[in-house]
PDB file of N, CA and C in Angstrom:
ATOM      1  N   UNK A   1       6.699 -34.414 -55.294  1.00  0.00           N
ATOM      2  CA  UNK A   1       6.960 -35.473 -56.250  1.00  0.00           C
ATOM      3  C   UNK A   1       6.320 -35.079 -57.586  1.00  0.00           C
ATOM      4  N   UNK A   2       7.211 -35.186 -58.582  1.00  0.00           N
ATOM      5  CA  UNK A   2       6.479 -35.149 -59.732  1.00  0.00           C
ATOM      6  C   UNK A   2       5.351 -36.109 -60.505  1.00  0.00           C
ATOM      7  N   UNK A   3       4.888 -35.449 -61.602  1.00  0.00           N
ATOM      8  CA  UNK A   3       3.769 -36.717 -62.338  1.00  0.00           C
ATOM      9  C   UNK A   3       3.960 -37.894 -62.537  1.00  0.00           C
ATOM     10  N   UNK A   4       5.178 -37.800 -62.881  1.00  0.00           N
ATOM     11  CA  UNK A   4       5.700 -39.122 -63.823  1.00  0.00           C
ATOM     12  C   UNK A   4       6.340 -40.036 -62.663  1.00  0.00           C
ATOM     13  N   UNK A   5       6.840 -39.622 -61.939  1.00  0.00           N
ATOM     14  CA  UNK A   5       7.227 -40.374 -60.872  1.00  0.00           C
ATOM     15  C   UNK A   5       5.749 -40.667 -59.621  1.00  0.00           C
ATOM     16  N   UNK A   6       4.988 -39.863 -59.990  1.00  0.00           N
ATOM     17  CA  UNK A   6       4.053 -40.821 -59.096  1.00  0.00           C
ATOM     18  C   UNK A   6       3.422 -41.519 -59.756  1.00  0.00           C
ATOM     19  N   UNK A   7       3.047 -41.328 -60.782  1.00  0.00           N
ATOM     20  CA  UNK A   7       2.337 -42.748 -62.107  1.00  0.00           C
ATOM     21  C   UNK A   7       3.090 -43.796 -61.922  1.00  0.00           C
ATOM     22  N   UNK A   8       4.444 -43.591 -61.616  1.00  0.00           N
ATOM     23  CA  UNK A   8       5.033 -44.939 -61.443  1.00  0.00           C
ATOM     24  C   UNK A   8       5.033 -45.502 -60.500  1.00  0.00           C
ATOM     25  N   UNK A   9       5.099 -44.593 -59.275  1.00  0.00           N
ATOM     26  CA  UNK A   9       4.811 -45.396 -58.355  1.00  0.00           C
ATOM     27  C   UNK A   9       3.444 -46.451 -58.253  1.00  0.00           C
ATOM     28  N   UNK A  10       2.512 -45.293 -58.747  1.00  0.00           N
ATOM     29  CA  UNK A  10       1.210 -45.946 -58.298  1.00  0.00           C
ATOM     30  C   UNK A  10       0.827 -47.386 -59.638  1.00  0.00           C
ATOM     31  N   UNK A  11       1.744 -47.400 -60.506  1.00  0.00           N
ATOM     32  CA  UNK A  11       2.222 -48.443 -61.691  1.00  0.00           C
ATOM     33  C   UNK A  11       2.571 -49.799 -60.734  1.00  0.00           C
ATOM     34  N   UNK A  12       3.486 -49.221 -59.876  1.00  0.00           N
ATOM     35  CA  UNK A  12       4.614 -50.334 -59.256  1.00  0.00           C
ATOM     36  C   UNK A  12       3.548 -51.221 -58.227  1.00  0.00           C
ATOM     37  N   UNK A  13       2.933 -50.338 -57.588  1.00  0.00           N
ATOM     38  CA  UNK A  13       2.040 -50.583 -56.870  1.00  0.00           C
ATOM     39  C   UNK A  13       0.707 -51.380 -57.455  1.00  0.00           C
ATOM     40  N   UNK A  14       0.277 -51.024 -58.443  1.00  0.00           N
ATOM     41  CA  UNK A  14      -0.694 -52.338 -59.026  1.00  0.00           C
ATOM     42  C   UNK A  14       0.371 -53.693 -59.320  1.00  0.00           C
ATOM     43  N   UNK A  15       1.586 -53.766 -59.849  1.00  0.00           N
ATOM     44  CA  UNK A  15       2.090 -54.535 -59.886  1.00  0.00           C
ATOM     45  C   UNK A  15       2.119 -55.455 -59.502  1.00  0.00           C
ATOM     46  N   UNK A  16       2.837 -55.014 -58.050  1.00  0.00           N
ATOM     47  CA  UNK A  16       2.582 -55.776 -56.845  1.00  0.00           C
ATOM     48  C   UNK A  16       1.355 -56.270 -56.311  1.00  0.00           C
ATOM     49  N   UNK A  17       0.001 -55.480 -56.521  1.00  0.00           N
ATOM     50  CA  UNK A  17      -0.665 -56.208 -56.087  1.00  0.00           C
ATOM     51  C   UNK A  17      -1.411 -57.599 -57.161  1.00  0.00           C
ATOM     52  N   UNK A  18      -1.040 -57.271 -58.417  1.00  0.00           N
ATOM     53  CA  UNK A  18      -1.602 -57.973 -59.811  1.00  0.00           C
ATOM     54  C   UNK A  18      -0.710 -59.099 -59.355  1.00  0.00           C
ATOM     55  N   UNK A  19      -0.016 -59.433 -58.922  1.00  0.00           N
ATOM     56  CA  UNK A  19       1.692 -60.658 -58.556  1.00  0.00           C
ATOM     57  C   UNK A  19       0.569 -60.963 -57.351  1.00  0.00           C
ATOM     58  N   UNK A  20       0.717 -60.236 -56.492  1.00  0.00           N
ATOM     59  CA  UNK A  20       0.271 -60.951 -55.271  1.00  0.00           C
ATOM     60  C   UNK A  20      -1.406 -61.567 -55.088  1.00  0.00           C
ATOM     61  N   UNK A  21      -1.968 -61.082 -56.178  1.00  0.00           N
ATOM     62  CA  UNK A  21      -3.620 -61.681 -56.435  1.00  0.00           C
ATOM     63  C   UNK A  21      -3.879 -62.943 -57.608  1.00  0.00           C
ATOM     64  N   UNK A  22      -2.577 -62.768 -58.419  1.00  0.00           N
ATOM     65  CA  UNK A  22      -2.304 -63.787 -59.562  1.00  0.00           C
ATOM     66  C   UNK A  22      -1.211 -64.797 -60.041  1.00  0.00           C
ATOM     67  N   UNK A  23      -0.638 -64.551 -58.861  1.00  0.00           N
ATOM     68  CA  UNK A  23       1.088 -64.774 -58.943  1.00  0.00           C
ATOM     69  C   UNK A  23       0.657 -66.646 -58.955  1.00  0.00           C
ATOM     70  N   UNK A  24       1.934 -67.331 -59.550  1.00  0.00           N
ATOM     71  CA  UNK A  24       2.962 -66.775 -60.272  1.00  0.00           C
ATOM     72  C   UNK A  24       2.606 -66.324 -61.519  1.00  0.00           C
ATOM     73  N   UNK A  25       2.985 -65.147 -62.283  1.00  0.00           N
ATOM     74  CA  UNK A  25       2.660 -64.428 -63.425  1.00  0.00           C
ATOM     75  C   UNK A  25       3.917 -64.220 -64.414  1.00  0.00           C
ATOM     76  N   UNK A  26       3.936 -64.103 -65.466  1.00  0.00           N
ATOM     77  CA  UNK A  26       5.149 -63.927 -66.485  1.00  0.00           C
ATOM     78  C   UNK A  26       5.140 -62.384 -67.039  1.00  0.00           C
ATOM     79  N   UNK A  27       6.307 -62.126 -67.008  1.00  0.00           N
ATOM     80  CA  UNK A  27       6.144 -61.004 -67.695  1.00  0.00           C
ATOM     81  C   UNK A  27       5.241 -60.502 -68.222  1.00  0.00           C
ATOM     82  N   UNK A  28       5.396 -61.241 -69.293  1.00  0.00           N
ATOM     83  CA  UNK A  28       4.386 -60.941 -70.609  1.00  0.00           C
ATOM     84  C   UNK A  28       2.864 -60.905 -69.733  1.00  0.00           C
ATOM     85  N   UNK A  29       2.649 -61.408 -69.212  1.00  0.00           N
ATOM     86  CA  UNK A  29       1.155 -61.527 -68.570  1.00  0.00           C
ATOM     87  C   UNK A  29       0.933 -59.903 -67.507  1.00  0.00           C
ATOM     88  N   UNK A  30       1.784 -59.556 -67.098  1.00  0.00           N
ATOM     89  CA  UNK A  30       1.993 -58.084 -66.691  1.00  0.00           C
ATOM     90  C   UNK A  30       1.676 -57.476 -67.389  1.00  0.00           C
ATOM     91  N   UNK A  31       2.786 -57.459 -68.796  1.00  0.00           N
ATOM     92  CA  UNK A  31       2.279 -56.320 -69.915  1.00  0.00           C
ATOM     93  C   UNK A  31       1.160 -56.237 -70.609  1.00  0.00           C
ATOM     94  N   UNK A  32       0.444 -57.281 -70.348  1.00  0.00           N
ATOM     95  CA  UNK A  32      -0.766 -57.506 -70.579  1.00  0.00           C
ATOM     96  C   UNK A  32      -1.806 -56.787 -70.483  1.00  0.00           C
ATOM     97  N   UNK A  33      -1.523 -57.217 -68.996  1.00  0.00           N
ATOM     98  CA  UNK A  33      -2.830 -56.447 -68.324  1.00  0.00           C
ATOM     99  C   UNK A  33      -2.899 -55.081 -67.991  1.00  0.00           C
ATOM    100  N   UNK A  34      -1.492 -54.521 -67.946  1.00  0.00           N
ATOM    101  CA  UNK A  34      -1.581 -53.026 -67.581  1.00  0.00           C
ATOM    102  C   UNK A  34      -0.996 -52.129 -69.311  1.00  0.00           C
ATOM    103  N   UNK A  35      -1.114 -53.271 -70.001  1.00  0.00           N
ATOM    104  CA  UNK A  35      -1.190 -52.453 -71.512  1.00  0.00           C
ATOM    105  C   UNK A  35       0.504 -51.723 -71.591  1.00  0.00           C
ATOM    106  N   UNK A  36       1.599 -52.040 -71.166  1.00  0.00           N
ATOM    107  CA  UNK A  36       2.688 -51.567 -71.149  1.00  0.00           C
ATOM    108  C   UNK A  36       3.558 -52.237 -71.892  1.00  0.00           C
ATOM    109  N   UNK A  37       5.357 -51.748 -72.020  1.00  0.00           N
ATOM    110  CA  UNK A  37       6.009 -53.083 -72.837  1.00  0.00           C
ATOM    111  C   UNK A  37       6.476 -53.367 -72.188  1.00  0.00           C
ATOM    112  N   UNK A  38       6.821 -54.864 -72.249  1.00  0.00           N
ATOM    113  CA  UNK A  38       8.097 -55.803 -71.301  1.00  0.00           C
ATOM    114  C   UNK A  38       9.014 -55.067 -70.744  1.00  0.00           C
ATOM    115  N   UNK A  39       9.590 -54.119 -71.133  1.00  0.00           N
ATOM    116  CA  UNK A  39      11.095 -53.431 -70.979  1.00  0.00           C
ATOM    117  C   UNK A  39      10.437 -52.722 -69.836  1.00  0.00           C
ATOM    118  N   UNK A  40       9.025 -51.995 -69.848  1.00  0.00           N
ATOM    119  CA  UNK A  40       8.422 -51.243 -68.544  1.00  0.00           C
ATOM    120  C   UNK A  40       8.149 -51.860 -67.252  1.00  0.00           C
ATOM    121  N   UNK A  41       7.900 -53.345 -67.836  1.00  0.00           N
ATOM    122  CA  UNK A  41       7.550 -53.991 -66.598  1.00  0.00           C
ATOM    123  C   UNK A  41       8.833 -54.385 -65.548  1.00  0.00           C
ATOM    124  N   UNK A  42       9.493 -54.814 -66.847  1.00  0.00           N
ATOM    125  CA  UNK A  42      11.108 -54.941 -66.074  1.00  0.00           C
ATOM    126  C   UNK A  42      11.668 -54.253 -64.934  1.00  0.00           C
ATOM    127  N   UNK A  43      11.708 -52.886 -65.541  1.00  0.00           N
ATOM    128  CA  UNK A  43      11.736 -51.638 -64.798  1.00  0.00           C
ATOM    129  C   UNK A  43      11.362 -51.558 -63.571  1.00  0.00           C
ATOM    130  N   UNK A  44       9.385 -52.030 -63.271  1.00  0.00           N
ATOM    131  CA  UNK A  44       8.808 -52.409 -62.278  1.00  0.00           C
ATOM    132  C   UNK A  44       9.623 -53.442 -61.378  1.00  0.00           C
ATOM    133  N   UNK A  45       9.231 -54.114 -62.086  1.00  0.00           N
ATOM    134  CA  UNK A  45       9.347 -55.715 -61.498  1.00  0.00           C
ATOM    135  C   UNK A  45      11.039 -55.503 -60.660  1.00  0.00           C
ATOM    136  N   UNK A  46      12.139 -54.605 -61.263  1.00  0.00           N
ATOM    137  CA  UNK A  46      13.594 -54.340 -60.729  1.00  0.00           C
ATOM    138  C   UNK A  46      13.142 -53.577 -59.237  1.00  0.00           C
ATOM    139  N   UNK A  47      12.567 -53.145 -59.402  1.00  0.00           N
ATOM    140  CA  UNK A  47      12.170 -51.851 -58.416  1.00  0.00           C
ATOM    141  C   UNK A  47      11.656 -52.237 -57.139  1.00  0.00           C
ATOM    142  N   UNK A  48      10.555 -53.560 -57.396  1.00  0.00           N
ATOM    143  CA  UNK A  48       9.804 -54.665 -56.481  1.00  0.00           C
ATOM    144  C   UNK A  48      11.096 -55.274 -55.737  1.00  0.00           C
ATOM    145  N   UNK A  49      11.532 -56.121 -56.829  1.00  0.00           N
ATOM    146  CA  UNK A  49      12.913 -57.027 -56.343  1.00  0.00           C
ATOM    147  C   UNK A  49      14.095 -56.251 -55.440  1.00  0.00           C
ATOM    148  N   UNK A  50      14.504 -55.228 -56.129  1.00  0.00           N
ATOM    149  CA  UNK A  50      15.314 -54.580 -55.385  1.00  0.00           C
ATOM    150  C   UNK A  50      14.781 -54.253 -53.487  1.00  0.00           C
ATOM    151  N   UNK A  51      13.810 -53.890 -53.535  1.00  0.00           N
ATOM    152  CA  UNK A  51      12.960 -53.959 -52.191  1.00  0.00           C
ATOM    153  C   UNK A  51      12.540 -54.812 -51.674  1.00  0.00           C
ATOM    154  N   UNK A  52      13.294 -56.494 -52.164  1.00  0.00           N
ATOM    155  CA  UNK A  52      12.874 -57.606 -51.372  1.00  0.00           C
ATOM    156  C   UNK A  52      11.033 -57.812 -51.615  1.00  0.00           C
ATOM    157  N   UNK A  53      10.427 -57.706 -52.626  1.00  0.00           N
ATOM    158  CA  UNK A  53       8.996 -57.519 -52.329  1.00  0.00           C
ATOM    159  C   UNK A  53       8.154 -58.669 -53.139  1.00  0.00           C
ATOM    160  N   UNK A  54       9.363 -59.241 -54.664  1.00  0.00           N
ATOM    161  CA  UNK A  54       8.768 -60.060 -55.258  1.00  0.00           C
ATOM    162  C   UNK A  54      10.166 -60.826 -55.964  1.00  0.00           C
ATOM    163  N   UNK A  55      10.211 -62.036 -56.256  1.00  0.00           N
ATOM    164  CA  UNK A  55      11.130 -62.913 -56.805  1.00  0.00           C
ATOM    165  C   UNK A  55      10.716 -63.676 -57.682  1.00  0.00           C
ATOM    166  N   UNK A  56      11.917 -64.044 -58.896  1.00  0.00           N
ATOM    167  CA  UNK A  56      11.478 -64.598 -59.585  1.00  0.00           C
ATOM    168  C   UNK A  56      12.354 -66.232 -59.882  1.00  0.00           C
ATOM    169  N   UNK A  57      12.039 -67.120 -58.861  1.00  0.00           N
ATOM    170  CA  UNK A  57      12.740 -68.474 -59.103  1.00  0.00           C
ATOM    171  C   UNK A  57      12.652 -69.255 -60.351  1.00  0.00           C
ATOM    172  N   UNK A  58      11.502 -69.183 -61.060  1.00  0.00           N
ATOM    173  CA  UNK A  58      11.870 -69.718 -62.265  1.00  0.00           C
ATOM    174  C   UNK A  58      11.729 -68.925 -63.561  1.00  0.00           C
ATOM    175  N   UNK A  59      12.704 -68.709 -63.790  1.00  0.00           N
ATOM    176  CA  UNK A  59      12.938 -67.686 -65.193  1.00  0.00           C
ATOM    177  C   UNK A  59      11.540 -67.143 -66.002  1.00  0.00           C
ATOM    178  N   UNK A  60      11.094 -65.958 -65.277  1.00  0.00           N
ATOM    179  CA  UNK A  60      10.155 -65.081 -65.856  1.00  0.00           C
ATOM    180  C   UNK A  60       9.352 -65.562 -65.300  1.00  0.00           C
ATOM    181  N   UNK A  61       8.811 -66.123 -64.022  1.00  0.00           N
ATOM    182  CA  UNK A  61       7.773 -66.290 -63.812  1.00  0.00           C
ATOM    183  C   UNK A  61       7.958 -65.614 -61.887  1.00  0.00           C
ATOM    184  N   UNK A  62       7.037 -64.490 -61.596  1.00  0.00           N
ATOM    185  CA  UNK A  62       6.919 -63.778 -60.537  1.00  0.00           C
ATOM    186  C   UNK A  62       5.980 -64.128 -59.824  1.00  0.00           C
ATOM    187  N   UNK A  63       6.596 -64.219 -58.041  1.00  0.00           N
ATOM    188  CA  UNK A  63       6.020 -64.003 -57.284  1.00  0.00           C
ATOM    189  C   UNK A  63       6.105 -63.506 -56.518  1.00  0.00           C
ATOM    190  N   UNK A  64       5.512 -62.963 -55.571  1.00  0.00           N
ATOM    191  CA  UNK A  64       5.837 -61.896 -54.048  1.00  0.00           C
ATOM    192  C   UNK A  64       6.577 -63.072 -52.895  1.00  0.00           C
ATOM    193  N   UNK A  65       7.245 -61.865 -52.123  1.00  0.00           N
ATOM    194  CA  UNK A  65       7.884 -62.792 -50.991  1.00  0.00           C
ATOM    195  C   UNK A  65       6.986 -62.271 -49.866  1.00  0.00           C
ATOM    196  N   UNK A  66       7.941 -63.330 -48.450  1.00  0.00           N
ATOM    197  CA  UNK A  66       6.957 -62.830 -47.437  1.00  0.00           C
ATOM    198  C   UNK A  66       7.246 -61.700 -46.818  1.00  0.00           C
ATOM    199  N   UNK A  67       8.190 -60.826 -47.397  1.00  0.00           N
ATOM    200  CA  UNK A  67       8.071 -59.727 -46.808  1.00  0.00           C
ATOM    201  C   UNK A  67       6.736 -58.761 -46.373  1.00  0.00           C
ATOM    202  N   UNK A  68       6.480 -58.490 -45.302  1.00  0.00           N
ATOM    203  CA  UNK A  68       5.431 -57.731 -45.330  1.00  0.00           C
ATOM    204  C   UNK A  68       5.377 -56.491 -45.609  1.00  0.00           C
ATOM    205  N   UNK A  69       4.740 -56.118 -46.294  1.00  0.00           N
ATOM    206  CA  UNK A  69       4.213 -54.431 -46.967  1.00  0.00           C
ATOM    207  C   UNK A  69       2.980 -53.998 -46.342  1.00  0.00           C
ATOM    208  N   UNK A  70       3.030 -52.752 -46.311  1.00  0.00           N
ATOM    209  CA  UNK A  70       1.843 -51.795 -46.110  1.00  0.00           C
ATOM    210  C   UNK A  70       1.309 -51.374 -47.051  1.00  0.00           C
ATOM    211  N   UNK A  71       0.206 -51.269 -47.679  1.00  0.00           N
ATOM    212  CA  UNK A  71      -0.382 -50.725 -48.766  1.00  0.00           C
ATOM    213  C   UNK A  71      -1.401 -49.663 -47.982  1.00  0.00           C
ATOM    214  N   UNK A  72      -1.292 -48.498 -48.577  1.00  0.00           N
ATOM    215  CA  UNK A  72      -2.238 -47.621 -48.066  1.00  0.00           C
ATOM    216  C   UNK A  72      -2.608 -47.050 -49.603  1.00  0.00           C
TER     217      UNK A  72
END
């Protein structure tokens, strides 16, 4: 795996856990904290969703589902 693709992973992966320790969270409150732009988090946040891992029921505001994950 390359650099850039594991920065992201390991990106995606605070994500998820920043949602699941603070949730519900807004965008903007993402880009916040990991110093990125909206358009990056998006990116994230598509990547989460697409994997069933986090949803967002009320417009911009995220939370994790109960899917269960492994974090190692």
């Amino acid at each position: 795996m390359n650099q850039s693709t594991t920065r992201m992973l390991n990106r995606v992966k605070a994500v998820y856990l920043f949602i699941r320790d603070n949730g519900p969270v807004s965008t903007s409150q993402i880009a916040e904290e990991f110093g990125i732009t909206d358009r990056t988090v998006q990116r994230d946040l598509n990547v989460l969703e697409h994997n069933g891992l986090v949803v967002s029921p009320n417009r911009g505001r995220w939370r994790i589902t109960e899917k269960k994950v492994k974090i190692s």
